[in-house]
PDB file of N, CA and C in Angstrom:
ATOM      1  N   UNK A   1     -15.304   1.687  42.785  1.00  0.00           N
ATOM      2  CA  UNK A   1     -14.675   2.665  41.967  1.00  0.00           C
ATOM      3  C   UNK A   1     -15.160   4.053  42.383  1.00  0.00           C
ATOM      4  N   UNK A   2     -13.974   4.595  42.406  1.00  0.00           N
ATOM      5  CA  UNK A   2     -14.653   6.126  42.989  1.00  0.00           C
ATOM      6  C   UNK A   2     -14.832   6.949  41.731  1.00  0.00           C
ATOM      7  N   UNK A   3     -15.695   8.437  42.416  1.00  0.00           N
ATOM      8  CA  UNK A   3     -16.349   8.737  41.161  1.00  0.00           C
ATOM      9  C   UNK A   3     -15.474  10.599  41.026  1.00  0.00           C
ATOM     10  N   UNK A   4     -14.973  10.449  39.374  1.00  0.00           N
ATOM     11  CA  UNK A   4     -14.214  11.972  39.903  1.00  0.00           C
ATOM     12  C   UNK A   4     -14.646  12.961  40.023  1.00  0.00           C
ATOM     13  N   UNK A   5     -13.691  13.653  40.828  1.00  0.00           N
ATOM     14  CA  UNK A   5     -14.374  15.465  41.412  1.00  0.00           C
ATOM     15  C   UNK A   5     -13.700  16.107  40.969  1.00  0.00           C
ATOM     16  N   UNK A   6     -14.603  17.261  40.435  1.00  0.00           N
ATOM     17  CA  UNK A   6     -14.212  18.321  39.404  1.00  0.00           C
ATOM     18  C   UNK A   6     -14.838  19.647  40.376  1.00  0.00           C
ATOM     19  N   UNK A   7     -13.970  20.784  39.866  1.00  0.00           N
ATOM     20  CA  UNK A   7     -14.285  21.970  40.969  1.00  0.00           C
ATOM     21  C   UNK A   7     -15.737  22.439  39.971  1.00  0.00           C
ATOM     22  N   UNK A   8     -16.748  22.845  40.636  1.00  0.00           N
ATOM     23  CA  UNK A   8     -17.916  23.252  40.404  1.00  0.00           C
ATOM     24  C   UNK A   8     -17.685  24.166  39.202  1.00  0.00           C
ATOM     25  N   UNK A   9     -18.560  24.117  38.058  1.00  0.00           N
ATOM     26  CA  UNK A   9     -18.250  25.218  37.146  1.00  0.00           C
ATOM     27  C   UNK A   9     -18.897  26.237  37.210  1.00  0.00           C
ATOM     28  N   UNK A  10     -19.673  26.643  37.721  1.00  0.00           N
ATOM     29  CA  UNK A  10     -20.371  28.028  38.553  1.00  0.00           C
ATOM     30  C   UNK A  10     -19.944  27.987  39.700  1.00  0.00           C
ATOM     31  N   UNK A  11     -19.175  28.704  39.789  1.00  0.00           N
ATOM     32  CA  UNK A  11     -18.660  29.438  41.324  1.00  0.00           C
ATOM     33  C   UNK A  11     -20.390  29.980  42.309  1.00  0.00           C
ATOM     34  N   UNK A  12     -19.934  30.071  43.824  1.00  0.00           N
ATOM     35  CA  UNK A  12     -21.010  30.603  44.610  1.00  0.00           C
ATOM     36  C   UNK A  12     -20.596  31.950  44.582  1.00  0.00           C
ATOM     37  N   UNK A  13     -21.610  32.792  44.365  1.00  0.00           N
ATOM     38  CA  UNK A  13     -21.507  34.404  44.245  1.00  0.00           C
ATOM     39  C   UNK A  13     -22.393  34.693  45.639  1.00  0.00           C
ATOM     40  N   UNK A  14     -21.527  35.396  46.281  1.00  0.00           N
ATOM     41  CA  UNK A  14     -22.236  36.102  47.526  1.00  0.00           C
ATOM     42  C   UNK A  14     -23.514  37.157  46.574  1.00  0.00           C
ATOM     43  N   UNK A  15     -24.608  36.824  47.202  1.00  0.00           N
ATOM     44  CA  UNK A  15     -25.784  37.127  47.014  1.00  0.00           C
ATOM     45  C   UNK A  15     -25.801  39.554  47.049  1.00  0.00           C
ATOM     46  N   UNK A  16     -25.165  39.617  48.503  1.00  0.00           N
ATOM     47  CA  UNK A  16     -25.378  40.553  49.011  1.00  0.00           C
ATOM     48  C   UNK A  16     -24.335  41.920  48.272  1.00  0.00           C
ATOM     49  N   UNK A  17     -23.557  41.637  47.634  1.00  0.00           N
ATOM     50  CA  UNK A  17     -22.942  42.312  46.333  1.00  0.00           C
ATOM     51  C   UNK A  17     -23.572  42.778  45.691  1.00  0.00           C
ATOM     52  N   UNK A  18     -24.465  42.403  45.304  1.00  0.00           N
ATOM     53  CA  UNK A  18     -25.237  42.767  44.142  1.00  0.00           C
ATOM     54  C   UNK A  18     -26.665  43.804  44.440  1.00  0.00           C
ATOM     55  N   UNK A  19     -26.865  43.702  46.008  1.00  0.00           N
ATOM     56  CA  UNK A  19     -28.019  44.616  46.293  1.00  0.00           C
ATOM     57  C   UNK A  19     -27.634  45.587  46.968  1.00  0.00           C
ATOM     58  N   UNK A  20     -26.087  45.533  47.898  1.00  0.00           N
ATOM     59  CA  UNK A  20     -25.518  46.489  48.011  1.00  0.00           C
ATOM     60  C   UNK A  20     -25.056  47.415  46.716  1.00  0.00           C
ATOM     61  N   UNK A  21     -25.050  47.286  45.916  1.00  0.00           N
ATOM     62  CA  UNK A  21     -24.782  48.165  44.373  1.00  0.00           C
ATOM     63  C   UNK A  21     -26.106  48.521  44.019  1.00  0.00           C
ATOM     64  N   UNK A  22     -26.958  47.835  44.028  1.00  0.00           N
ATOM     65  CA  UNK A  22     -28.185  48.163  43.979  1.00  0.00           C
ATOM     66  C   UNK A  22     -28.797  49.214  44.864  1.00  0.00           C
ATOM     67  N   UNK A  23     -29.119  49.040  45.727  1.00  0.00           N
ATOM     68  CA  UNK A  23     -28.845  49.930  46.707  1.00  0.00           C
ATOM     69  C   UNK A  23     -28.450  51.222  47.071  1.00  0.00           C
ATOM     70  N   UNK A  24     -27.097  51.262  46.655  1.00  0.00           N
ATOM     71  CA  UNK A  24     -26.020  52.165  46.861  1.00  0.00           C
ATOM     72  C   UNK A  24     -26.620  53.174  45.438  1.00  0.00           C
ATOM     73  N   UNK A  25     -26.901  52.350  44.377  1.00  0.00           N
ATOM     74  CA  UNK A  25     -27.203  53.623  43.372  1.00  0.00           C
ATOM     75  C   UNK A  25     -28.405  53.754  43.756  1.00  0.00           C
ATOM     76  N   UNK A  26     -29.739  53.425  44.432  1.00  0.00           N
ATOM     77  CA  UNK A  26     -30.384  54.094  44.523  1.00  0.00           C
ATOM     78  C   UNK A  26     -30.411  55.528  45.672  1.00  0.00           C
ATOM     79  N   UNK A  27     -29.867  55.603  46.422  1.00  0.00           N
ATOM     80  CA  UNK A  27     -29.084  56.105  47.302  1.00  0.00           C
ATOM     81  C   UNK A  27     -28.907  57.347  46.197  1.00  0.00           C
ATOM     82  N   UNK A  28     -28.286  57.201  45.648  1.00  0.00           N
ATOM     83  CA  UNK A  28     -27.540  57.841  44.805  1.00  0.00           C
ATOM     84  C   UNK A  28     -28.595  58.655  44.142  1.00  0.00           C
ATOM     85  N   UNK A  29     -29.094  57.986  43.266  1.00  0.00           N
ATOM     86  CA  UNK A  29     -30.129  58.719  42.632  1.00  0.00           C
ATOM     87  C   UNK A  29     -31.370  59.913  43.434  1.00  0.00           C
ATOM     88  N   UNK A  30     -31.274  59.161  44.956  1.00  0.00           N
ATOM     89  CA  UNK A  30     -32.669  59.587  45.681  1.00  0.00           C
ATOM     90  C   UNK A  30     -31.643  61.361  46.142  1.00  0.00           C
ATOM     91  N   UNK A  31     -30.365  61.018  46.051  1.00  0.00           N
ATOM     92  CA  UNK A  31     -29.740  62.453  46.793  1.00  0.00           C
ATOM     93  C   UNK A  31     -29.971  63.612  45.562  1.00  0.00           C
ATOM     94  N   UNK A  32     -29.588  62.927  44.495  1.00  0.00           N
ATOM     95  CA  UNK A  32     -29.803  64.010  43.169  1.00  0.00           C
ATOM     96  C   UNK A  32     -31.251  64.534  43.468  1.00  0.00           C
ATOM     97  N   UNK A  33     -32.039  63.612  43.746  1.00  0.00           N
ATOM     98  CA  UNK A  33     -33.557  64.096  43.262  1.00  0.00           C
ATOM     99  C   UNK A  33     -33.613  65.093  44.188  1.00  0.00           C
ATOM    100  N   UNK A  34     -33.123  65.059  45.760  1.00  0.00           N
ATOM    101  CA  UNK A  34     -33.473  65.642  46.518  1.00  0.00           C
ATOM    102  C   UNK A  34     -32.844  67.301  46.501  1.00  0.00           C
ATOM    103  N   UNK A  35     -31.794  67.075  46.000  1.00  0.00           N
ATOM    104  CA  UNK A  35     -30.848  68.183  45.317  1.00  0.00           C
ATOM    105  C   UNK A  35     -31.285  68.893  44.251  1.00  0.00           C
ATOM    106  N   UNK A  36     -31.889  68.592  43.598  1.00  0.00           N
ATOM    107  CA  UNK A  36     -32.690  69.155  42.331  1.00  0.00           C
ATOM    108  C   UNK A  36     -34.272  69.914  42.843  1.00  0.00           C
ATOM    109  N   UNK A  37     -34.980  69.057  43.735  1.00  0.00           N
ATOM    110  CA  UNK A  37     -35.874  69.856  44.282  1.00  0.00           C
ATOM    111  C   UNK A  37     -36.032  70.722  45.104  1.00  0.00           C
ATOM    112  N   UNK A  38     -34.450  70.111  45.919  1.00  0.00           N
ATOM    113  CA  UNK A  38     -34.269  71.988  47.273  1.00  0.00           C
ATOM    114  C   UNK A  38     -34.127  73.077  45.696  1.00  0.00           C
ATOM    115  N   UNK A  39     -33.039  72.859  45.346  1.00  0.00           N
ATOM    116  CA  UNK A  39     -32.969  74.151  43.768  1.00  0.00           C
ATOM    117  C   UNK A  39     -33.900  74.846  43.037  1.00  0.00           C
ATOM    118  N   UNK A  40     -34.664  73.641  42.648  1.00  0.00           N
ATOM    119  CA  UNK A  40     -35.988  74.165  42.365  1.00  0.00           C
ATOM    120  C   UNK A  40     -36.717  75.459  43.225  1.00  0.00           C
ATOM    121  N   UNK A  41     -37.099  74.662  44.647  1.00  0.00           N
ATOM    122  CA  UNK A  41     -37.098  75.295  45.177  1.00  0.00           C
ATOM    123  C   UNK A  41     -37.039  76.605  45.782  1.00  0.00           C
ATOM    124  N   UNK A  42     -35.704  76.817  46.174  1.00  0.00           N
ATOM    125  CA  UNK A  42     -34.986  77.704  46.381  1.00  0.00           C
ATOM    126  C   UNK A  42     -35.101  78.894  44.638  1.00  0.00           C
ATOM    127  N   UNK A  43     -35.039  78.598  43.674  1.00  0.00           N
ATOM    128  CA  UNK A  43     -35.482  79.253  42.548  1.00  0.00           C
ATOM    129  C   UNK A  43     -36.693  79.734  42.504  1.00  0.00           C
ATOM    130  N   UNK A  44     -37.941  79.172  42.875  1.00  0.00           N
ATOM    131  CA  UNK A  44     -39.092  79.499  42.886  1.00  0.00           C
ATOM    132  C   UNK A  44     -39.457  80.742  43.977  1.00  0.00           C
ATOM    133  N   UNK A  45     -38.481  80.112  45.117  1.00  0.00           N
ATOM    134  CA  UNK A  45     -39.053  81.681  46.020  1.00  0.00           C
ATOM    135  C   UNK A  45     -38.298  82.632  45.327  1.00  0.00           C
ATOM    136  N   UNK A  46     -36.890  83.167  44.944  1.00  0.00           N
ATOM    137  CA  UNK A  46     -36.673  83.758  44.268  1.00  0.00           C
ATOM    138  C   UNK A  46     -37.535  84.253  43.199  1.00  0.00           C
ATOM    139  N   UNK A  47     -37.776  83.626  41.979  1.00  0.00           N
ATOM    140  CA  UNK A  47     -38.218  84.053  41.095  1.00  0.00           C
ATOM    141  C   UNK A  47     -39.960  85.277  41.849  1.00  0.00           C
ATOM    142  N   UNK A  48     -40.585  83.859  43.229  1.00  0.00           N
ATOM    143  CA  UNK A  48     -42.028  84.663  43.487  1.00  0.00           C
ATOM    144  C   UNK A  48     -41.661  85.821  44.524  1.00  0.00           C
ATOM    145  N   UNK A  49     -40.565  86.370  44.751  1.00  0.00           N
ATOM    146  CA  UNK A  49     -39.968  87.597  45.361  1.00  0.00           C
ATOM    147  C   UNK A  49     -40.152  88.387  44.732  1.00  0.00           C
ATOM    148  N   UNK A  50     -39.608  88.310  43.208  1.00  0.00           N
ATOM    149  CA  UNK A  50     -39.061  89.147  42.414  1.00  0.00           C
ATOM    150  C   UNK A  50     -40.798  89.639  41.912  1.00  0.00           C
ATOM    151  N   UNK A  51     -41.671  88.778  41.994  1.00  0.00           N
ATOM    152  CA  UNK A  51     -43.426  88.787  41.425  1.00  0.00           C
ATOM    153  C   UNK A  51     -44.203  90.242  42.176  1.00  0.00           C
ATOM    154  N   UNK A  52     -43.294  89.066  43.231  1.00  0.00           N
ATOM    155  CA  UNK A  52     -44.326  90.408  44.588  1.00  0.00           C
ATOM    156  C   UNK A  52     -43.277  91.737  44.508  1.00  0.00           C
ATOM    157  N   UNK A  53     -42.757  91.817  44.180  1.00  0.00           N
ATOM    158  CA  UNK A  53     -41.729  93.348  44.454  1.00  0.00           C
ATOM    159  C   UNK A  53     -41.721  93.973  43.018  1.00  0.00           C
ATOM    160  N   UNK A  54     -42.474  93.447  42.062  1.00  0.00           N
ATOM    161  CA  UNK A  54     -42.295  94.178  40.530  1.00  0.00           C
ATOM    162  C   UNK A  54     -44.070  94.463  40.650  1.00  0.00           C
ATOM    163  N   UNK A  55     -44.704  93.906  41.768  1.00  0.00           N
ATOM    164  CA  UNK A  55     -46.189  94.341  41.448  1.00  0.00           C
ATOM    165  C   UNK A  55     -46.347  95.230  42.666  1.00  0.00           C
ATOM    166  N   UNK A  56     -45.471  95.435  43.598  1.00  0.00           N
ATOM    167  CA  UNK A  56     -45.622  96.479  44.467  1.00  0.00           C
ATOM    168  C   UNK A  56     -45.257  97.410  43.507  1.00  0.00           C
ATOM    169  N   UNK A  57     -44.082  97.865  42.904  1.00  0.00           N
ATOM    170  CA  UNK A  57     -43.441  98.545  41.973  1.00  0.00           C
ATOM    171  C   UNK A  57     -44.386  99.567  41.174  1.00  0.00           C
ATOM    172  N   UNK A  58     -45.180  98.785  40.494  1.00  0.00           N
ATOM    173  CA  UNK A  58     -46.277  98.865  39.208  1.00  0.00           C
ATOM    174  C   UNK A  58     -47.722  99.195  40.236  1.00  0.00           C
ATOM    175  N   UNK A  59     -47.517  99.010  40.855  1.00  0.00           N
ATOM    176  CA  UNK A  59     -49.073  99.930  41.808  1.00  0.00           C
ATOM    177  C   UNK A  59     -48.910 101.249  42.435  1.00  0.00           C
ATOM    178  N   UNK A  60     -47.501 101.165  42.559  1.00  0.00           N
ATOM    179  CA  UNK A  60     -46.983 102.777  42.932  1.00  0.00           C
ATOM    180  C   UNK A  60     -46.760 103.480  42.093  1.00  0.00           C
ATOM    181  N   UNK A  61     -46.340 102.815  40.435  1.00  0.00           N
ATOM    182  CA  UNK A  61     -45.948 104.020  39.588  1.00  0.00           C
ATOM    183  C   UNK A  61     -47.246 104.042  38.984  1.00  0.00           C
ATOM    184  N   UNK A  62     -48.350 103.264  38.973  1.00  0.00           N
ATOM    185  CA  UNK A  62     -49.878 103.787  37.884  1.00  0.00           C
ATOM    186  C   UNK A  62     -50.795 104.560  39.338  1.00  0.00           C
ATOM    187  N   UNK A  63     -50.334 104.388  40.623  1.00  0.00           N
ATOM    188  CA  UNK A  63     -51.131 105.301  41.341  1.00  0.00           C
ATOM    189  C   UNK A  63     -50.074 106.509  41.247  1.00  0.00           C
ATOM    190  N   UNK A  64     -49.293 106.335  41.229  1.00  0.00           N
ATOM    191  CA  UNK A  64     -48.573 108.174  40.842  1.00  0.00           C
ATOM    192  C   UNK A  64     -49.296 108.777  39.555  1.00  0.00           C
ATOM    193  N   UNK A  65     -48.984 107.590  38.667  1.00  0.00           N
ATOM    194  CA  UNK A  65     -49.330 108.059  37.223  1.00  0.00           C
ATOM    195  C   UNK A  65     -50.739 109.004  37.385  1.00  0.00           C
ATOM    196  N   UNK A  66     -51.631 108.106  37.991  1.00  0.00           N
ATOM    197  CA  UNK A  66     -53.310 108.560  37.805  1.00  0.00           C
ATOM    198  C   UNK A  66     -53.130 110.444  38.754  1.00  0.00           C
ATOM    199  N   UNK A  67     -52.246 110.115  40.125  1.00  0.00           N
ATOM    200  CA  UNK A  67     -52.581 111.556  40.568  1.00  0.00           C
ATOM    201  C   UNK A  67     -51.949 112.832  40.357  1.00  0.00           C
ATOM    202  N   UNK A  68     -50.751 112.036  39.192  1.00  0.00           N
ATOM    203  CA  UNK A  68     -50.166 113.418  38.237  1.00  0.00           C
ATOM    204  C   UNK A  68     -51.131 113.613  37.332  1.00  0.00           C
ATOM    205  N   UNK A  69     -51.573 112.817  36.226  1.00  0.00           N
ATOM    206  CA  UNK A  69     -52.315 113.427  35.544  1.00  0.00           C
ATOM    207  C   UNK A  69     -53.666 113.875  35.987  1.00  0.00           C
ATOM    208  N   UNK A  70     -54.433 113.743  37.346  1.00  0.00           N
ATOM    209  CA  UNK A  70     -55.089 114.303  37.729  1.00  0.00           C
ATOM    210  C   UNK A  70     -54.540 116.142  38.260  1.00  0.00           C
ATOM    211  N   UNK A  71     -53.436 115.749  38.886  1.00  0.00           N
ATOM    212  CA  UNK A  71     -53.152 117.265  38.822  1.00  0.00           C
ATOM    213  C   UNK A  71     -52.910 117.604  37.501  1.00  0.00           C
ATOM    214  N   UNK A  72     -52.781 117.490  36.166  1.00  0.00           N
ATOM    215  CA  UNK A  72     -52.007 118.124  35.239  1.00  0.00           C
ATOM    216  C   UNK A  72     -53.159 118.423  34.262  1.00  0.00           C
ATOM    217  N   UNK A  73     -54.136 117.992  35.009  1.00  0.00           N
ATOM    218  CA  UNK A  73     -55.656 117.948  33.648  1.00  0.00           C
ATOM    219  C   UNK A  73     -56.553 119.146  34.707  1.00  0.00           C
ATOM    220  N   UNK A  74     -55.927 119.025  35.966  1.00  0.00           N
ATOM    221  CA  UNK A  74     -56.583 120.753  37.007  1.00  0.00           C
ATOM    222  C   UNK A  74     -56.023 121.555  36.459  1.00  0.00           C
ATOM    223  N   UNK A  75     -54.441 121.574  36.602  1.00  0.00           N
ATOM    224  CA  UNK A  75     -54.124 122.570  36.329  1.00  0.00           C
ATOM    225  C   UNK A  75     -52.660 122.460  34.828  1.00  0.00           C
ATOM    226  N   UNK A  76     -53.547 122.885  34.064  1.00  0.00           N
ATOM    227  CA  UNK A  76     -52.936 122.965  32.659  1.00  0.00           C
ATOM    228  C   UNK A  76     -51.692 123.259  32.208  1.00  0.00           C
ATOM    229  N   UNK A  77     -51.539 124.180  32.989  1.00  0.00           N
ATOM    230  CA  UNK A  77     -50.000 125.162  32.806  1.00  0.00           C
ATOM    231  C   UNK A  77     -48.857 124.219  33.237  1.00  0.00           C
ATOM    232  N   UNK A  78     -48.827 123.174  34.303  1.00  0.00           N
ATOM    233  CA  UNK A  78     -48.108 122.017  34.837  1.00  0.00           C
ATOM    234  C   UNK A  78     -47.566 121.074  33.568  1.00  0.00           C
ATOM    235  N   UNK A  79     -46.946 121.478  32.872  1.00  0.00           N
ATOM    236  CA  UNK A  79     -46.518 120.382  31.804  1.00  0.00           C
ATOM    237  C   UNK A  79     -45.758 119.375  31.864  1.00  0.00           C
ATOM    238  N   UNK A  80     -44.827 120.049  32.885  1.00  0.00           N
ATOM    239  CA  UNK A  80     -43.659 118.907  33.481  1.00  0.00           C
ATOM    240  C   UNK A  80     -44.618 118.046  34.111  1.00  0.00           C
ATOM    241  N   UNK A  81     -45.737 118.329  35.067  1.00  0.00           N
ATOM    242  CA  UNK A  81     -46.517 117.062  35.707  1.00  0.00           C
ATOM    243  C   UNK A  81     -46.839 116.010  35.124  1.00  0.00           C
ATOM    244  N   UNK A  82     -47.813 116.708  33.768  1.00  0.00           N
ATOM    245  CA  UNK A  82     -48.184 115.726  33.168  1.00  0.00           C
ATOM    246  C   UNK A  82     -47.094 114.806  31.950  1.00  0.00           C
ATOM    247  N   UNK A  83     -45.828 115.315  32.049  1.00  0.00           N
ATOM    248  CA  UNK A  83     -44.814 114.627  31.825  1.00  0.00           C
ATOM    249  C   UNK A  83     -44.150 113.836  32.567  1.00  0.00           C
ATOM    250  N   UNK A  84     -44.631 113.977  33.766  1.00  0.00           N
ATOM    251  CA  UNK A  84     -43.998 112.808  34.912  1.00  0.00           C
ATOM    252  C   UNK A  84     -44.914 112.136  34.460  1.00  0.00           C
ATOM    253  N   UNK A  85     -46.356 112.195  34.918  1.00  0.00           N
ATOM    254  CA  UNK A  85     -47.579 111.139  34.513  1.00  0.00           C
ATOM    255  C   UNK A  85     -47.408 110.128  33.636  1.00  0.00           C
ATOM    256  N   UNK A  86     -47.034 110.472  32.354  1.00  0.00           N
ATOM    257  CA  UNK A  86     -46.529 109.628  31.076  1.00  0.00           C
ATOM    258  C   UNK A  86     -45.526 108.857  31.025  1.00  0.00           C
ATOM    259  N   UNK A  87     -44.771 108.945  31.917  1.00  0.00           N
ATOM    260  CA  UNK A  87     -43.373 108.950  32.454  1.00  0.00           C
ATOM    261  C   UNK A  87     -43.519 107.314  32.942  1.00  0.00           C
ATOM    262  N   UNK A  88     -44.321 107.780  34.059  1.00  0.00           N
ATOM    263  CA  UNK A  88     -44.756 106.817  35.473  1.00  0.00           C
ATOM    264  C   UNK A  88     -45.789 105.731  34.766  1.00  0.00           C
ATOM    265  N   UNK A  89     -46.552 106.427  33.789  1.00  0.00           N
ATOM    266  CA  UNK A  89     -47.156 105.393  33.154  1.00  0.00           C
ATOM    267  C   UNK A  89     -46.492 104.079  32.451  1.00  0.00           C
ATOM    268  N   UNK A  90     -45.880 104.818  31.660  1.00  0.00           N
ATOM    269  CA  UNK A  90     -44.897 104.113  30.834  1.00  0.00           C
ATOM    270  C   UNK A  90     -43.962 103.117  31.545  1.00  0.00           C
ATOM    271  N   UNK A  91     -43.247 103.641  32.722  1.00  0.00           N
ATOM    272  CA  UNK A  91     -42.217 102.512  33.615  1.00  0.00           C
ATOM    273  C   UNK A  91     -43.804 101.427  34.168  1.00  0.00           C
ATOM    274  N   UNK A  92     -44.577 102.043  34.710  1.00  0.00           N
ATOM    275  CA  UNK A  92     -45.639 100.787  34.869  1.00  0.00           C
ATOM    276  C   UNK A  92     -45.867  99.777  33.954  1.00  0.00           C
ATOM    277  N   UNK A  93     -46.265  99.977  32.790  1.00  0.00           N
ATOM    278  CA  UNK A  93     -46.479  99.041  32.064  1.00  0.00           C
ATOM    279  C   UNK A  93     -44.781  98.384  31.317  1.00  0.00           C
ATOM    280  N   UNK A  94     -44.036  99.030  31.479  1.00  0.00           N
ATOM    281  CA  UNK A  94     -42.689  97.978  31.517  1.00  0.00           C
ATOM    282  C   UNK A  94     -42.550  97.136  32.852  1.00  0.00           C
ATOM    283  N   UNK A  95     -43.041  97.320  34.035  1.00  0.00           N
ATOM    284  CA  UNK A  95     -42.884  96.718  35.064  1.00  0.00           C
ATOM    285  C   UNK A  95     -44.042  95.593  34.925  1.00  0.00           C
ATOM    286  N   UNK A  96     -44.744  95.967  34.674  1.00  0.00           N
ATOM    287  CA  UNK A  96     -45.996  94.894  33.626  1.00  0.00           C
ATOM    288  C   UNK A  96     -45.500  93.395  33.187  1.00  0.00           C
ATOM    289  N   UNK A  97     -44.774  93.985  32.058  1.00  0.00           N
ATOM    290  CA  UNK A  97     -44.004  93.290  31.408  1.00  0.00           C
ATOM    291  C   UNK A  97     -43.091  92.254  32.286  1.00  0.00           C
ATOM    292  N   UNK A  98     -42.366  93.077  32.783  1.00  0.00           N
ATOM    293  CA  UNK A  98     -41.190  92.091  33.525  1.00  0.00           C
ATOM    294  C   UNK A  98     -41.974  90.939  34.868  1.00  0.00           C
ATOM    295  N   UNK A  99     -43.262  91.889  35.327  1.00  0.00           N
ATOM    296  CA  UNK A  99     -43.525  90.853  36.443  1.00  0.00           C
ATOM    297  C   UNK A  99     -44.225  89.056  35.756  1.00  0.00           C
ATOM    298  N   UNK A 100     -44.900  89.672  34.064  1.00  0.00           N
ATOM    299  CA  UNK A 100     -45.481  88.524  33.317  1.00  0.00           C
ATOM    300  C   UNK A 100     -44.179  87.643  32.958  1.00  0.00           C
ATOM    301  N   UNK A 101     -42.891  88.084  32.921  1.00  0.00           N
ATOM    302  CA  UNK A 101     -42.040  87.222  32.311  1.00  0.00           C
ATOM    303  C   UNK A 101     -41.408  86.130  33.634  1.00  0.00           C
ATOM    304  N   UNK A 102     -41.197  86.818  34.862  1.00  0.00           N
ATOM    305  CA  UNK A 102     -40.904  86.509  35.913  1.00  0.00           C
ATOM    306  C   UNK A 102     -41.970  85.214  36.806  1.00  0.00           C
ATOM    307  N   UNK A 103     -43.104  85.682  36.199  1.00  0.00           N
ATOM    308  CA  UNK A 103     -44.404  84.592  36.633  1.00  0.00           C
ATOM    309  C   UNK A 103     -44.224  84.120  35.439  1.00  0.00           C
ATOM    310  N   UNK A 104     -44.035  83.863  34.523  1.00  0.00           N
ATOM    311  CA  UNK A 104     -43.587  82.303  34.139  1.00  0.00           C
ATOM    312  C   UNK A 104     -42.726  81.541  33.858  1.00  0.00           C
ATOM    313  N   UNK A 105     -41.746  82.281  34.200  1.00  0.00           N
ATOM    314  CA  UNK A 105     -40.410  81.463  35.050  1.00  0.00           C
ATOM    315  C   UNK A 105     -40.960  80.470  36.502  1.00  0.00           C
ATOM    316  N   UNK A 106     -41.318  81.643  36.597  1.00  0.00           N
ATOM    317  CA  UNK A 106     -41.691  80.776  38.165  1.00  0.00           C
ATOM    318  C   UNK A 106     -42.674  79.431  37.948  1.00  0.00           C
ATOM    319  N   UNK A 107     -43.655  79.742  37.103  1.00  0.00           N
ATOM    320  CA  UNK A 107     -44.152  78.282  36.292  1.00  0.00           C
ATOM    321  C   UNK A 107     -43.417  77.398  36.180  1.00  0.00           C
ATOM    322  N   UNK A 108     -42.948  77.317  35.295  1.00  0.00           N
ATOM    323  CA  UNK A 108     -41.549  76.835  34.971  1.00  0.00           C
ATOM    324  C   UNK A 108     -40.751  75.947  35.715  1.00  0.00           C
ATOM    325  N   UNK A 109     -40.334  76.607  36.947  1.00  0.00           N
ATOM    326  CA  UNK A 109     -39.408  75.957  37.838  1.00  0.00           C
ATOM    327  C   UNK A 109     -40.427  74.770  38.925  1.00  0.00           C
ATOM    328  N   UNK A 110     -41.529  74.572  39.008  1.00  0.00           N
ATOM    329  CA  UNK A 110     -42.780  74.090  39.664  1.00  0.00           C
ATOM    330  C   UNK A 110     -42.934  72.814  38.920  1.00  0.00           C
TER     331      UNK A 110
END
């Protein structure tokens, strides 16, 4: 007596489907990451451009500042000088400001 045949009730699944998808999203994922860190990147020198060029900025306007009001404390009668002085002072310490906000951005993006 023969014995009956029935088609298998789990089918054979090609193995290699499943790690090609596997695979393929990691792929995937590794390009984002890599895309996200050129950006980064690329943000950070920006932002440490902007560091170094707001502290060149701020060393030129408090060394102006210091040798106006050195002329304006010689010579007294100079009022406009020592109104630049105050002047130059004042944009320094706003340039102050902006280079502290800019360095920690740049934190930030790191």
């Amino acid at each position: 007596m023969k014995q009956p045949t029935a088609p298998d009730l789990y089918p054979e699944l090609p193995i290699e489907d499943g790690q090609n998808y596997r695979l393929q999203k990691i792929t995937e994922i590794e390009k984002t990451l890599i895309n996200e860190r050129d950006k980064r990147k690329s943000l950070y020198k920006k932002y440490k451009r902007g560091v170094n060029v707001t502290d060149g900025v701020d060393t030129s306007l408090i060394s102006t500042s210091v040798v106006l009001a050195g002329i304006g404390i010689a010579f007294p009668i100079l009022l406009p000088i020592q109104i630049a002085a105050v002047v130059c002072g004042s944009l320094g310490g706003l340039v102050k400001l902006i280079r502290r906000k800019l360095t920690t951005k740049s934190k930030k993006t790191l």
